[in-house]
Protein backbone atom coordinates (compact mmCIF):
# COMPACT_ATOMS: atom_id res chain seq x y z
CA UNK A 1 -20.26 -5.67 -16.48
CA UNK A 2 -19.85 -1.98 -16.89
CA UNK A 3 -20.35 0.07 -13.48
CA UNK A 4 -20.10 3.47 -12.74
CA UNK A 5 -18.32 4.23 -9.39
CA UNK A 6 -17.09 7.71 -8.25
CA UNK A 7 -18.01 8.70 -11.15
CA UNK A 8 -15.72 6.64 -13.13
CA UNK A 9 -16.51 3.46 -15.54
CA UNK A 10 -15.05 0.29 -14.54
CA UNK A 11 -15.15 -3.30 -16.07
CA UNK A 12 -16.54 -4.87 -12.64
CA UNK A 13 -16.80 -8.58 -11.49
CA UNK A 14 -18.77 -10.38 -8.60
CA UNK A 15 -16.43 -11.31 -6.05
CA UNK A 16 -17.67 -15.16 -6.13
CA UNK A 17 -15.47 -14.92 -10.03
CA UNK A 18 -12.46 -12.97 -8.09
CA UNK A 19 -11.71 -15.31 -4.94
CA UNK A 20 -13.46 -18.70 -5.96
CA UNK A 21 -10.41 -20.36 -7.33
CA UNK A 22 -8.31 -18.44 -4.34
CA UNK A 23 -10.68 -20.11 -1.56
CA UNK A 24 -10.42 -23.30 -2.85
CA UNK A 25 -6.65 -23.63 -3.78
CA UNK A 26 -4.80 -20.93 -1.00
CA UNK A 27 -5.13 -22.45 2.95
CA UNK A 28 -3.48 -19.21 3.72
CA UNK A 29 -5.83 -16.78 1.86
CA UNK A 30 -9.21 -19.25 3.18
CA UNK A 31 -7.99 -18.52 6.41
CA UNK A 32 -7.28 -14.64 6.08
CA UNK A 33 -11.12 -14.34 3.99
CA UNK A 34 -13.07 -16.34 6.97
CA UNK A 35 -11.11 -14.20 9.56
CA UNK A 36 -10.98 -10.99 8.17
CA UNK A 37 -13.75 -10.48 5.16
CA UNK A 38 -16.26 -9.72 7.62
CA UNK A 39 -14.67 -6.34 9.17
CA UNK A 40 -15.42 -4.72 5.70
CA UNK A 41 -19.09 -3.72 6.42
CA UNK A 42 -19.87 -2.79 2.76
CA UNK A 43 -19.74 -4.65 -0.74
CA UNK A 44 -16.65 -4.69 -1.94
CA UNK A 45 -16.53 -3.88 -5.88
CA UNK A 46 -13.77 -5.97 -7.94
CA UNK A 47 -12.77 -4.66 -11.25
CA UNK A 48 -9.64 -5.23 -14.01
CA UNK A 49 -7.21 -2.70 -14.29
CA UNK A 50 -7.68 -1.45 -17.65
CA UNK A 51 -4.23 0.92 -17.50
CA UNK A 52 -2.01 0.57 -20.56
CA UNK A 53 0.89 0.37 -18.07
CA UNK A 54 -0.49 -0.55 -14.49
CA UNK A 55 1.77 0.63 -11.54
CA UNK A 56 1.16 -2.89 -9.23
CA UNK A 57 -0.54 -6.15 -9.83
CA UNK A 58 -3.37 -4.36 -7.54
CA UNK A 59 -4.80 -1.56 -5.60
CA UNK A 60 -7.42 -0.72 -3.39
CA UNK A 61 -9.62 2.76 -3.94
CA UNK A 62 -11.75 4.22 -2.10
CA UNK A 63 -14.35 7.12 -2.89
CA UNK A 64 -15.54 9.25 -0.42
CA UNK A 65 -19.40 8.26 -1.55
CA UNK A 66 -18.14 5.14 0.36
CA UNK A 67 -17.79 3.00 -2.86
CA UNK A 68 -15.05 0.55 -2.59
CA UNK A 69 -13.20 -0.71 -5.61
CA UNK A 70 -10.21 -3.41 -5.96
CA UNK A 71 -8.41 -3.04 -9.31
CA UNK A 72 -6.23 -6.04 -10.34
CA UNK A 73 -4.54 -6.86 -13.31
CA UNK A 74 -5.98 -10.48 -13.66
CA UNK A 75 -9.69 -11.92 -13.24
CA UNK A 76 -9.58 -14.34 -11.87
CA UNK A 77 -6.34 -13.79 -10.26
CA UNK A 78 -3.74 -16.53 -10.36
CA UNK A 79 -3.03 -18.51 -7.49
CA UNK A 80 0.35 -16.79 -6.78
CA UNK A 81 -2.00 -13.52 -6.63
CA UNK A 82 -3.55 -14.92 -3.02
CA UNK A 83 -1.31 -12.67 -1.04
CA UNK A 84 -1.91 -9.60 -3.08
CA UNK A 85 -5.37 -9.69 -3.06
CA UNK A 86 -5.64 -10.57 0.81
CA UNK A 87 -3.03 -7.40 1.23
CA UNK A 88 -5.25 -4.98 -0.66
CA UNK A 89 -8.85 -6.09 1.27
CA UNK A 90 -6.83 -5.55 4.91
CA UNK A 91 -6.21 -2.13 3.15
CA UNK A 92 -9.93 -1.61 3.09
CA UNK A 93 -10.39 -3.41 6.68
CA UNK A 94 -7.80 -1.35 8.26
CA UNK A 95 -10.09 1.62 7.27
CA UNK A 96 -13.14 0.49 9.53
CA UNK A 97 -10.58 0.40 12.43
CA UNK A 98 -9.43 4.19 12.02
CA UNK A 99 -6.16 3.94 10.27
CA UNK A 100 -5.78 6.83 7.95
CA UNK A 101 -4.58 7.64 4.84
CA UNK A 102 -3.39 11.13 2.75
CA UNK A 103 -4.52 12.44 -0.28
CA UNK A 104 -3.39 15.36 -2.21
CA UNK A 105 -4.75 18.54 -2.39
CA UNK A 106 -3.47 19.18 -5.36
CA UNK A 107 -4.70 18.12 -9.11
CA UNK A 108 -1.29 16.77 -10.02
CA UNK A 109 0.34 13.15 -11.03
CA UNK A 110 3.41 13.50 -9.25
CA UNK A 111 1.49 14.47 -5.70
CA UNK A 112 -0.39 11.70 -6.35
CA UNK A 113 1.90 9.13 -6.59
CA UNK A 114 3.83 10.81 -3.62
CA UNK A 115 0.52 10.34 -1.42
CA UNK A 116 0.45 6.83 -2.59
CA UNK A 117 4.37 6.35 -1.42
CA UNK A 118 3.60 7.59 1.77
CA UNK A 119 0.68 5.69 2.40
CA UNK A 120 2.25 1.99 1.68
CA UNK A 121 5.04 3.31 3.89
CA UNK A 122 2.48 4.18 6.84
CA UNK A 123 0.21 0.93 6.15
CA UNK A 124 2.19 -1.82 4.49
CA UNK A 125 4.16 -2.47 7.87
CA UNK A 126 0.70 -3.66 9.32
CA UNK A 127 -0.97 -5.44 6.69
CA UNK A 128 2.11 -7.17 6.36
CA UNK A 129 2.74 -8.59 9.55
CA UNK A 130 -1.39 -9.42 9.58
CA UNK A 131 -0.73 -11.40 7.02
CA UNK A 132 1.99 -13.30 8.14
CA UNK A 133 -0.35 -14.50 11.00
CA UNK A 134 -2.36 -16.73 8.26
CA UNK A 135 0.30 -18.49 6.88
CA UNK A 136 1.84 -16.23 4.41
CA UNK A 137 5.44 -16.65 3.63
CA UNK A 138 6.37 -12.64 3.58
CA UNK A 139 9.70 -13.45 3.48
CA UNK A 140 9.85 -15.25 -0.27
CA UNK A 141 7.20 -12.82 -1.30
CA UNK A 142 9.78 -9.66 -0.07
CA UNK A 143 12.35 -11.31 -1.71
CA UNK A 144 10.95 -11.88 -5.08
CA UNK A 145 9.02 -8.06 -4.49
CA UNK A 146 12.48 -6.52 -3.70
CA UNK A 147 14.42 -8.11 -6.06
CA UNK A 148 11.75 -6.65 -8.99
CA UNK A 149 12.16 -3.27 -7.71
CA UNK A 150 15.37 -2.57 -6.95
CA UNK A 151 15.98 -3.24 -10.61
CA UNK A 152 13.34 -0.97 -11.47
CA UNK A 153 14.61 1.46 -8.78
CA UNK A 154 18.17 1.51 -10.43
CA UNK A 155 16.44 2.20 -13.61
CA UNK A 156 14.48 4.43 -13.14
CA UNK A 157 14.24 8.17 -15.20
CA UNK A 158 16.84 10.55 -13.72
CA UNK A 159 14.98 12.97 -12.02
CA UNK A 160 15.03 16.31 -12.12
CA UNK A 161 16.36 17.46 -8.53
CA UNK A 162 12.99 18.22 -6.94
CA UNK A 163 11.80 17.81 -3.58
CA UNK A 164 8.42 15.92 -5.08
CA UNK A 165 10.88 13.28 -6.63
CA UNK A 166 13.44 12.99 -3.53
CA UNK A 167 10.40 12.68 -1.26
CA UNK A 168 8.90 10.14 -2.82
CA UNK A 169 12.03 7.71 -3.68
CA UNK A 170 12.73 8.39 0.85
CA UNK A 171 9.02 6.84 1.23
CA UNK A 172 9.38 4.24 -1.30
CA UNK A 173 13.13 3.10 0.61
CA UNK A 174 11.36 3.42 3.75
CA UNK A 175 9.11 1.07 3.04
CA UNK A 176 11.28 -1.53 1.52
CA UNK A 177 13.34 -0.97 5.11
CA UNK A 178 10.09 -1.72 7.10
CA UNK A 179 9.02 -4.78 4.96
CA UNK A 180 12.65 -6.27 5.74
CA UNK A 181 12.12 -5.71 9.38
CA UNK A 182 8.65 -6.91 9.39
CA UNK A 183 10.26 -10.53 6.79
CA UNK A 184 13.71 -10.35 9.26
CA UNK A 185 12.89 -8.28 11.98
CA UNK A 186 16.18 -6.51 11.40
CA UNK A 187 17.13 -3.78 9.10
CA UNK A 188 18.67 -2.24 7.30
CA UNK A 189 18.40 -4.39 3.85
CA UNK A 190 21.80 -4.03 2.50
CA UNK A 191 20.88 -4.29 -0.83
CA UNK A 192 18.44 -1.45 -1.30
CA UNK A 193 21.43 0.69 0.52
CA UNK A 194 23.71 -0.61 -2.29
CA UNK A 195 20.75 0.17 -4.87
CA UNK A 196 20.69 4.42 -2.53
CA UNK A 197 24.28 4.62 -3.04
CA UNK A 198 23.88 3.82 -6.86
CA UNK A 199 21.17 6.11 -7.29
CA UNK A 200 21.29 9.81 -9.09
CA UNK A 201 20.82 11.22 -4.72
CA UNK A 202 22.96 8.97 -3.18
CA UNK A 203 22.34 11.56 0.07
CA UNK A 204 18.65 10.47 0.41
CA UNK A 205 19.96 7.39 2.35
CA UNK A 206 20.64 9.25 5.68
CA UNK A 207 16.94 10.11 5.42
CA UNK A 208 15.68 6.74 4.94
CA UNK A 209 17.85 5.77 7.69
CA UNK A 210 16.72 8.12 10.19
CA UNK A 211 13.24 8.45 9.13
CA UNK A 212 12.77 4.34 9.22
CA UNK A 213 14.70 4.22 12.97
CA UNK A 214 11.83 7.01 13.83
CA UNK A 215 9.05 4.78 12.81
CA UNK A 216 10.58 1.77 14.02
CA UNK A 217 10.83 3.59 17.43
CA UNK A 218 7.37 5.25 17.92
CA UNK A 219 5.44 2.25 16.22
CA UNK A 220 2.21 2.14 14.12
CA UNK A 221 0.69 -0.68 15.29
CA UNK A 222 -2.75 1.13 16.39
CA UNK A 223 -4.86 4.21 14.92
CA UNK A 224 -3.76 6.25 17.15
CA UNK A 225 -0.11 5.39 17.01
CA UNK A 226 -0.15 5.69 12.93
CA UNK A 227 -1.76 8.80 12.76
CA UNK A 228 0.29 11.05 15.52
CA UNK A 229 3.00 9.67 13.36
CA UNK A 230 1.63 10.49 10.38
CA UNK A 231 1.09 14.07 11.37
CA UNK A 232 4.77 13.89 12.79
CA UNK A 233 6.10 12.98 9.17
CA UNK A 234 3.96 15.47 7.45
CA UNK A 235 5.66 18.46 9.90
CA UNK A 236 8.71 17.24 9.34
CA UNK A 237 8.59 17.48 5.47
CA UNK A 238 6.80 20.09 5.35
CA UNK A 239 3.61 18.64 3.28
CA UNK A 240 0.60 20.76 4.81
CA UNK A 241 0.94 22.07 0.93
CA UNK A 242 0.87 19.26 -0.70
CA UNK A 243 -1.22 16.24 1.35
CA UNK A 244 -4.06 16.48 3.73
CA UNK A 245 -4.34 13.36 6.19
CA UNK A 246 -7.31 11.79 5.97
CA UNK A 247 -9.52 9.25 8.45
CA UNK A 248 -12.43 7.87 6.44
CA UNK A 249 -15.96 8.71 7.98
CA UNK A 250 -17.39 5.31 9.61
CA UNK A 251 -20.97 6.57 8.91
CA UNK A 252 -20.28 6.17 4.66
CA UNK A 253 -19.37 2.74 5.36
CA UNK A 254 -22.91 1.46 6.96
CA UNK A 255 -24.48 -0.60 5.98
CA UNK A 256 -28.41 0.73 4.26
């Protein structure tokens, strides 16, 4: 069914098609739904990604109407697709709790997609370890996740030598680094430092290093820790130009 949300079409689906098969065959993602479905106090809307080249298997929008949309690549998702789909609806219940998010302020791609890099770095450390409390096994799903993208990572276009580009590949390293400590609770992943060293800015690895040690040491376990260290991180790189953090108003999100 076509649906117009935020003022964009999307092919949606009720969410009894999306999770059905997920409830019945995933223990881990029957136990995350029961426990955690409930904090997200609005409908959530489920729709295929329609992108000639999507950039995940799945991703969680929200519109500041207060319209919530999950994009995935398959309906109904495959069984191996339980974690994903649990990871993006924490996403969404994270927001009812007062964890925030950036978003450019800027009509360009590139700022985009650096927003979107420093918001799985900021978030993906939580909803990661939440989901490792229902039965997940985080570390086979880093391991097959990191294994994908460092080959990507190594191939990726050679950049031209902007700070857009070397910003973003620090956030994408730094999360990789987190995910490792939150599957190990150790870091550094050697790998991805081979992967740095083999990379066109070989120098960005002293910032991923220091800048994952900083979050590692001030945590972001609560609202309030994420976002004083999510202002911290925006000083520090100097991105009052380029992203405005941004807490999503409770009051969009009640229920009529």
């Amino acid at each position: 069914m076509e649906k117009i949300i935020g003022g964009i079409s999307y092919n949606v689906f009720s969410e009894e098609i999306v999770i059905g098969e997920l409830l019945t065959d995933s223990t881990q993602f029957k136990s995350y739904y029961e426990s955690r479905r409930k904090n997200i106090k609005k409908p959530v809307h489920w729709a295929l990604d329609s992108s000639p080249e999507p950039i995940s298997e799945a991703s969680a929008r929200r519109h500041l109407t207060g319209e919530q949309i999950i994009l995935l690549r398959r309906i109904p998702p495959l069984l191996t697709d339980a974690f994903i789909v649990a990871h993006e609806l924490e996403h969404l219940a994270m927001d009812y709790e007062g964890f925030v998010n950036t978003r450019s302020i800027v009509s360009n791609q590139d700022i985009d997609e650096l927003a979107s890099a420093f918001n799985a770095m900021i978030q993906h450390p939580i909803v990661n370890s939440r989901l490792e409390l229902f039965g997940f096994d985080f570390k086979k799903i880093y391991e097959d996740v990191s294994q994908k993208s460092q080959a990507t990572f190594r191939n990726l276009r050679e950049p031209s030598p902007d700070r857009i580009m070397k910003l973003q590949w620090i956030f994408m390293n730094v999360d990789f680094m987190l995910a490792h400590n939150v599957a190990y609770q150790t870091w550094p992943d050697k790998r991805w430092v081979r992967t740095m060293k083999k990379s066109r800015y070989p120098e960005i690895g002293k910032d991923v290093r220091e800048l994952t040690q900083y979050i590692l040491d001030r945590g972001l376990d609560t609202p309030q820790k994420q976002e004083k260290l999510a202002n911290k991180i925006m000083a520090k790189y100097h991105l009052e130009d380029l992203l405005v953090i941004h807490k999503f108003d409770s009051s969009a999100y009640n229920d009529s």
